[in-house]
N, C-alpha and C. Protein backbone atom coordinates (compact mmCIF):
# COMPACT_ATOMS: atom_id res chain seq x y z
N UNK A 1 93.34 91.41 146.76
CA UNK A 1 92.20 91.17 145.91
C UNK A 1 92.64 91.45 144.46
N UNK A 2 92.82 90.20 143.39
CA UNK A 2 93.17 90.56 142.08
C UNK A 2 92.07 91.05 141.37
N UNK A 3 92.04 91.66 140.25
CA UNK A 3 91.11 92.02 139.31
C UNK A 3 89.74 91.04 138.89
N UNK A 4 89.42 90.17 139.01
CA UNK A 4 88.61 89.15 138.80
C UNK A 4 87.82 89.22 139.64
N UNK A 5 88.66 89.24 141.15
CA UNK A 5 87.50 89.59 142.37
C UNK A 5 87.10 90.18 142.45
N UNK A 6 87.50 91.72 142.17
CA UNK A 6 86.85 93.15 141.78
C UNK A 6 85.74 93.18 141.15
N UNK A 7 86.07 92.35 139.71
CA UNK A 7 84.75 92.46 139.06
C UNK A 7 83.62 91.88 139.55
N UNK A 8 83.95 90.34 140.19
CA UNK A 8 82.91 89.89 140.31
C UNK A 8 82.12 90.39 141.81
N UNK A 9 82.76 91.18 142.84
CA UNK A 9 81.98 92.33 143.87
C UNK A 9 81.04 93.11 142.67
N UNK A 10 81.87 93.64 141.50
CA UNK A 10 80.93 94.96 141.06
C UNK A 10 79.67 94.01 140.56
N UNK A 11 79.83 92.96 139.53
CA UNK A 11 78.77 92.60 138.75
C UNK A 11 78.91 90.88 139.24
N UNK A 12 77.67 90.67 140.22
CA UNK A 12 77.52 89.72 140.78
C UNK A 12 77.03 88.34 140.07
N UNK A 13 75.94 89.02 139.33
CA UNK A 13 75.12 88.38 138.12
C UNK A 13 75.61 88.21 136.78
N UNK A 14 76.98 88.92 136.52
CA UNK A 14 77.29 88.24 135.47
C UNK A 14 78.02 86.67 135.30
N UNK A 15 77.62 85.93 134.47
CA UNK A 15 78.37 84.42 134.20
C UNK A 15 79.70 84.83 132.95
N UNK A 16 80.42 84.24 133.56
CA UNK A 16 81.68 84.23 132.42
C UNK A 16 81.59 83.55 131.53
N UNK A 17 81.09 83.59 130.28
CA UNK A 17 81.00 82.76 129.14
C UNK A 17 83.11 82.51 128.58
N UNK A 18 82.88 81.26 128.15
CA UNK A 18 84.10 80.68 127.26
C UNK A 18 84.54 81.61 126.00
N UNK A 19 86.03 82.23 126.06
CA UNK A 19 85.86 82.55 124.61
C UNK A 19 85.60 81.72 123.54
N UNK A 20 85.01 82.62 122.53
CA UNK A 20 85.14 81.63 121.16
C UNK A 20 86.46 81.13 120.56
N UNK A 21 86.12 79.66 120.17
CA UNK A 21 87.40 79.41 119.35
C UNK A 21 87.38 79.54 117.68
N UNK A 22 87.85 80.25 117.55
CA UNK A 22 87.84 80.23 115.80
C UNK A 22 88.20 78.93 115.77
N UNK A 23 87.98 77.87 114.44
CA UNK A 23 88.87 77.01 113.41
C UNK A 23 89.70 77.47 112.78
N UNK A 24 90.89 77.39 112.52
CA UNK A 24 91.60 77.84 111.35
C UNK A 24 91.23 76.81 110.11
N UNK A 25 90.81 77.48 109.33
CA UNK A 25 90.44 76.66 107.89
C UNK A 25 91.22 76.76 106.57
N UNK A 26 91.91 76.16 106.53
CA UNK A 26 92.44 76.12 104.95
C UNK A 26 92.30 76.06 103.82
N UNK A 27 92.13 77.26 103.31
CA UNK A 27 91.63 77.86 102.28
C UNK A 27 92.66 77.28 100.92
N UNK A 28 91.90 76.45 100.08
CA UNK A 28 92.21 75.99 99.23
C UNK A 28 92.31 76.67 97.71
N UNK A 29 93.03 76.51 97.08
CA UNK A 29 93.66 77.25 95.87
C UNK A 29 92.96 76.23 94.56
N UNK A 30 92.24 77.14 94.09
CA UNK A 30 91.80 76.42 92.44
C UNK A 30 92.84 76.29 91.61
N UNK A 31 93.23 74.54 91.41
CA UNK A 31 94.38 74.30 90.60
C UNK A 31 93.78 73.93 89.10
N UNK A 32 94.35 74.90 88.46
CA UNK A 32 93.67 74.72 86.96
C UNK A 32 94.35 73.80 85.56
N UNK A 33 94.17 73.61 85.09
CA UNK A 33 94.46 72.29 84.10
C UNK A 33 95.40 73.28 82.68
N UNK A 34 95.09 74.61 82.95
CA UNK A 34 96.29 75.50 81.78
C UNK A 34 97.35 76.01 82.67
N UNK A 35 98.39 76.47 82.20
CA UNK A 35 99.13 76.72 82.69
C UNK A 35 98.89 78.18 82.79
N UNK A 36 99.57 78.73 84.46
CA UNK A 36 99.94 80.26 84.42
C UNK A 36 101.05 80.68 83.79
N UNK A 37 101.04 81.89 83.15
CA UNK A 37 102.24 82.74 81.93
C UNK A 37 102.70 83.31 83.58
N UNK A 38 104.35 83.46 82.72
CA UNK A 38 105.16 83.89 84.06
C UNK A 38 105.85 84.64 82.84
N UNK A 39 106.16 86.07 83.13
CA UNK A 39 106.83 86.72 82.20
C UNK A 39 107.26 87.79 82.74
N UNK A 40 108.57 88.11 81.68
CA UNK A 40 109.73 89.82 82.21
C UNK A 40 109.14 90.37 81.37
N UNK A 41 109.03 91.82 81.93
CA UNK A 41 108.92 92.68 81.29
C UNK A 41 109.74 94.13 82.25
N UNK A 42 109.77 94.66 81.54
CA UNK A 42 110.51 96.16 82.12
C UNK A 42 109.53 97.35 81.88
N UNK A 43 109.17 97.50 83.38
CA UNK A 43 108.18 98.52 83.31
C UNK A 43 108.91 100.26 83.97
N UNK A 44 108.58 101.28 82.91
CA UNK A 44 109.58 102.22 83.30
C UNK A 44 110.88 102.05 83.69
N UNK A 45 111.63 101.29 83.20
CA UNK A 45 112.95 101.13 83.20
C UNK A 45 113.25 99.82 84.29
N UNK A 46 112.31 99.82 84.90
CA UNK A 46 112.68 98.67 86.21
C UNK A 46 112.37 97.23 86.20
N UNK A 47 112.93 95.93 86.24
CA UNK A 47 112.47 94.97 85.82
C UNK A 47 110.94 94.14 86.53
N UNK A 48 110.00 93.46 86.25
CA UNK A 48 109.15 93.13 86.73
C UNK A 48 108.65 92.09 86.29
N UNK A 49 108.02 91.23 87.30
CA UNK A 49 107.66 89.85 86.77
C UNK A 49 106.42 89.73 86.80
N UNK A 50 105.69 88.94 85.79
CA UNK A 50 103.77 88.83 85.58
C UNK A 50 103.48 87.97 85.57
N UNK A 51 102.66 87.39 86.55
CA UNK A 51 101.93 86.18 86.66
C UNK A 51 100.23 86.69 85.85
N UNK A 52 99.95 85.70 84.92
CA UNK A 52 98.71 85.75 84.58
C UNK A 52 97.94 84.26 84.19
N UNK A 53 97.17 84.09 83.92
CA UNK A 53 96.20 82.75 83.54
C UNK A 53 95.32 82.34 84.71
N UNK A 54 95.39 82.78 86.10
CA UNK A 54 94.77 82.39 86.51
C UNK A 54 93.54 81.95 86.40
N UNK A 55 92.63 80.85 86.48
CA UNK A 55 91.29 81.09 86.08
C UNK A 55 89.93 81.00 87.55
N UNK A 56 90.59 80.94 88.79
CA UNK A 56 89.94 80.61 89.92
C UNK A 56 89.05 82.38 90.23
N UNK A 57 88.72 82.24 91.59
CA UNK A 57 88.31 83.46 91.94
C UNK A 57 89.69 85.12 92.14
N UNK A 58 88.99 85.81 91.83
CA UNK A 58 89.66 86.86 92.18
C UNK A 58 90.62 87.01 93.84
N UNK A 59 89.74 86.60 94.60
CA UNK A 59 90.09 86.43 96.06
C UNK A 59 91.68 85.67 96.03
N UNK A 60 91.22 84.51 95.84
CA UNK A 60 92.17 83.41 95.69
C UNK A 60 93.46 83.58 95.31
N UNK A 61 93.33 84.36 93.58
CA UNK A 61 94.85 85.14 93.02
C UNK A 61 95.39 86.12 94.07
N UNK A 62 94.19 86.86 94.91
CA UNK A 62 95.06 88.07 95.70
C UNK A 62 95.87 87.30 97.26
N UNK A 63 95.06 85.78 97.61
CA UNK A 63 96.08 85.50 98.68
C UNK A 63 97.53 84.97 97.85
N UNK A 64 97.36 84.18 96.97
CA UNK A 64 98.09 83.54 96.28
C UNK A 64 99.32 84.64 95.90
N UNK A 65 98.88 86.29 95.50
CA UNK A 65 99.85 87.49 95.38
C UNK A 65 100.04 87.85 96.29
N UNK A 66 99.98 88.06 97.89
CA UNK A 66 100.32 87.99 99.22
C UNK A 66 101.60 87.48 99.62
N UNK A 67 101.27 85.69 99.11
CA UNK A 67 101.91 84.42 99.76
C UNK A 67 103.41 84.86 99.10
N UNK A 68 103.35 84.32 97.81
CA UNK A 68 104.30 84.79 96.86
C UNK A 68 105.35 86.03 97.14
N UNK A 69 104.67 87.41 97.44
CA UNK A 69 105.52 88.66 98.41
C UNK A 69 106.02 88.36 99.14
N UNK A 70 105.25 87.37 99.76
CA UNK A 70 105.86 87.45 101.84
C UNK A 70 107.24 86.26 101.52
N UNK A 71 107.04 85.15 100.83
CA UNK A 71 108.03 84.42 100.63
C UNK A 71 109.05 84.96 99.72
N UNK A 72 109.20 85.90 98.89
CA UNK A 72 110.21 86.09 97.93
C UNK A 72 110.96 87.27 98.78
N UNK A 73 110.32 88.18 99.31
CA UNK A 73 110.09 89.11 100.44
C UNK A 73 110.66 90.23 98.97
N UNK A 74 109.73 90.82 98.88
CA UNK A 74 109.75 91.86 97.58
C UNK A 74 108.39 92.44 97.24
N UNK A 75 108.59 93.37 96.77
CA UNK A 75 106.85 94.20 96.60
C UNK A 75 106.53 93.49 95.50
N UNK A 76 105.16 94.77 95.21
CA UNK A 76 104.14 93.45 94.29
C UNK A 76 102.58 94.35 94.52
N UNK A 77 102.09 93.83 93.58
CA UNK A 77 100.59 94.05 93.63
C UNK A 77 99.84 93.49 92.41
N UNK A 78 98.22 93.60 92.97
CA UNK A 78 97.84 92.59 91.93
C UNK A 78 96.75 93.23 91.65
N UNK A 79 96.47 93.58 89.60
CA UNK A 79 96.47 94.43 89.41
C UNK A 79 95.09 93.71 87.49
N UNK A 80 94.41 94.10 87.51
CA UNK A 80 93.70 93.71 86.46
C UNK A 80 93.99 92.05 86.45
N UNK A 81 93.74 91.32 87.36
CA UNK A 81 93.50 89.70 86.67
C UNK A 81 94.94 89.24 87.01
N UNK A 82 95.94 89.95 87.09
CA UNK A 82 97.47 90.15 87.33
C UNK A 82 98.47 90.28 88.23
N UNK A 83 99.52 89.40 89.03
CA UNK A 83 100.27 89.99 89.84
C UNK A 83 101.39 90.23 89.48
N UNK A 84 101.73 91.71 89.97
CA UNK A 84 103.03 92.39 89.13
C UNK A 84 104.09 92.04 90.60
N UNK A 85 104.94 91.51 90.17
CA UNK A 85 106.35 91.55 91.52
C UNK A 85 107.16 91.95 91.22
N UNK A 86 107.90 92.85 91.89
CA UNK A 86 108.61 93.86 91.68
C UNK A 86 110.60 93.18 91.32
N UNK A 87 110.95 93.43 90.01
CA UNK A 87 112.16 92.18 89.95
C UNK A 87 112.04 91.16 89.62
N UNK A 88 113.21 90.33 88.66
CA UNK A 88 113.03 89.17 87.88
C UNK A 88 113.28 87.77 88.59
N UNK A 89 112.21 87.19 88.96
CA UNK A 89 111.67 86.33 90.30
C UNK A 89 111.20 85.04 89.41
N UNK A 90 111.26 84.69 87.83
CA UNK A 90 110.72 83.61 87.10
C UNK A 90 110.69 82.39 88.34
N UNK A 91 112.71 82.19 88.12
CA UNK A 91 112.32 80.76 87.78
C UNK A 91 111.87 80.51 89.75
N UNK A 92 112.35 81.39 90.51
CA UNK A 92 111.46 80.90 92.19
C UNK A 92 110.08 80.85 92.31
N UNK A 93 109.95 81.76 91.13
CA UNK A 93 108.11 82.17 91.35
C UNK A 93 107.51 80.63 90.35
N UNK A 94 108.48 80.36 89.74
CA UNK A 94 107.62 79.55 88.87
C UNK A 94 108.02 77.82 89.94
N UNK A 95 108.92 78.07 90.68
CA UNK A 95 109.10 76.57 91.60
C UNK A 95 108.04 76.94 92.26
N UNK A 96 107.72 77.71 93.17
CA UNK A 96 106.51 77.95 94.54
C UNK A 96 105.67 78.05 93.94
N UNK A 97 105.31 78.31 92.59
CA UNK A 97 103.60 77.62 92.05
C UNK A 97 103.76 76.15 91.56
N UNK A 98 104.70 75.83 91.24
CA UNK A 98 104.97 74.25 90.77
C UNK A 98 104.34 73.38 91.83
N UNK A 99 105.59 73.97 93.38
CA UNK A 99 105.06 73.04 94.77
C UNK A 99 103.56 73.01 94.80
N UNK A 100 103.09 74.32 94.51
CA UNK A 100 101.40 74.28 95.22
C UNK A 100 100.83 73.29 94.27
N UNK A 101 101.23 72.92 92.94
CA UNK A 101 100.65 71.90 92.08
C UNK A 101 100.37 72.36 90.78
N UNK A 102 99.84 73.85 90.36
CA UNK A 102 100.15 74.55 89.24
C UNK A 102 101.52 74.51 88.07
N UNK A 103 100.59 74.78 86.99
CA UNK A 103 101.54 74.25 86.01
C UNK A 103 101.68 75.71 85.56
N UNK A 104 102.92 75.53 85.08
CA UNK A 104 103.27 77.23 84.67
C UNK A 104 104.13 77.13 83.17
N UNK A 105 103.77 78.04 82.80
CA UNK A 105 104.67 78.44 80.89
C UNK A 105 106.03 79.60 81.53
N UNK A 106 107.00 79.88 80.90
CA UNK A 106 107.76 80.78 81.03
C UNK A 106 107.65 81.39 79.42
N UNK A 107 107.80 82.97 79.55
CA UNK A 107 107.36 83.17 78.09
C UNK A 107 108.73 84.48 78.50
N UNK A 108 108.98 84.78 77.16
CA UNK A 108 109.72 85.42 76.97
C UNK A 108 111.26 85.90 77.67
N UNK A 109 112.05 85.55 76.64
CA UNK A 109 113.62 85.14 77.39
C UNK A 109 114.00 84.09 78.41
């Protein structure tokens, strides 16, 4: 007697409902008509790269600072309007917003 039969001796009256299926939905990125600033700076001695201009939702910049980590595979956080990545990541960071369709400035050096 496997487990299934068990249950259904204990609880006669219950019906097995279907799990739910989630959709996976693809969450779309507000592509904006200015460009995002991509810039070095050296914070406490260590180099770091800044994405800013975004103009979409807050949400959106924090998957978008996620995506960016998991693909460069490097820390990061996103921080006043801002994602700081840890190390000088321009010109990859500025191709993988290019692909998504974003237009980007490089500022300084």
């Amino acid at each position: 007697m496997d487990l299934q039969d068990q249950l259904k001796n204990l609880f006669p009256d219950h019906i097995q409902s279907e799990p739910e299926k989630e959709e996976a939905i693809q969450h779309e990125l507000y592509v904006q008509k200015e460009p995002m600033i991509c810039k070095f700076e050296k914070r406490k001695g260590k180099p770091t790269t800044i994405i800013s201009g975004y103009e979409g939702e807050d949400e959106d910049f924090k998957l978008l600072a996620k995506e960016l980590k998991n693909k460069l595979a490097v820390g990061g956080t996103f921080k006043d309007g801002e994602i700081i990545i840890q190390g000088d990541y321009r010109d990859r960071i500025m191709k993988l917003l290019q692909e998504k369709g974003f237009k980007t400035k490089r500022v300084g050096g």
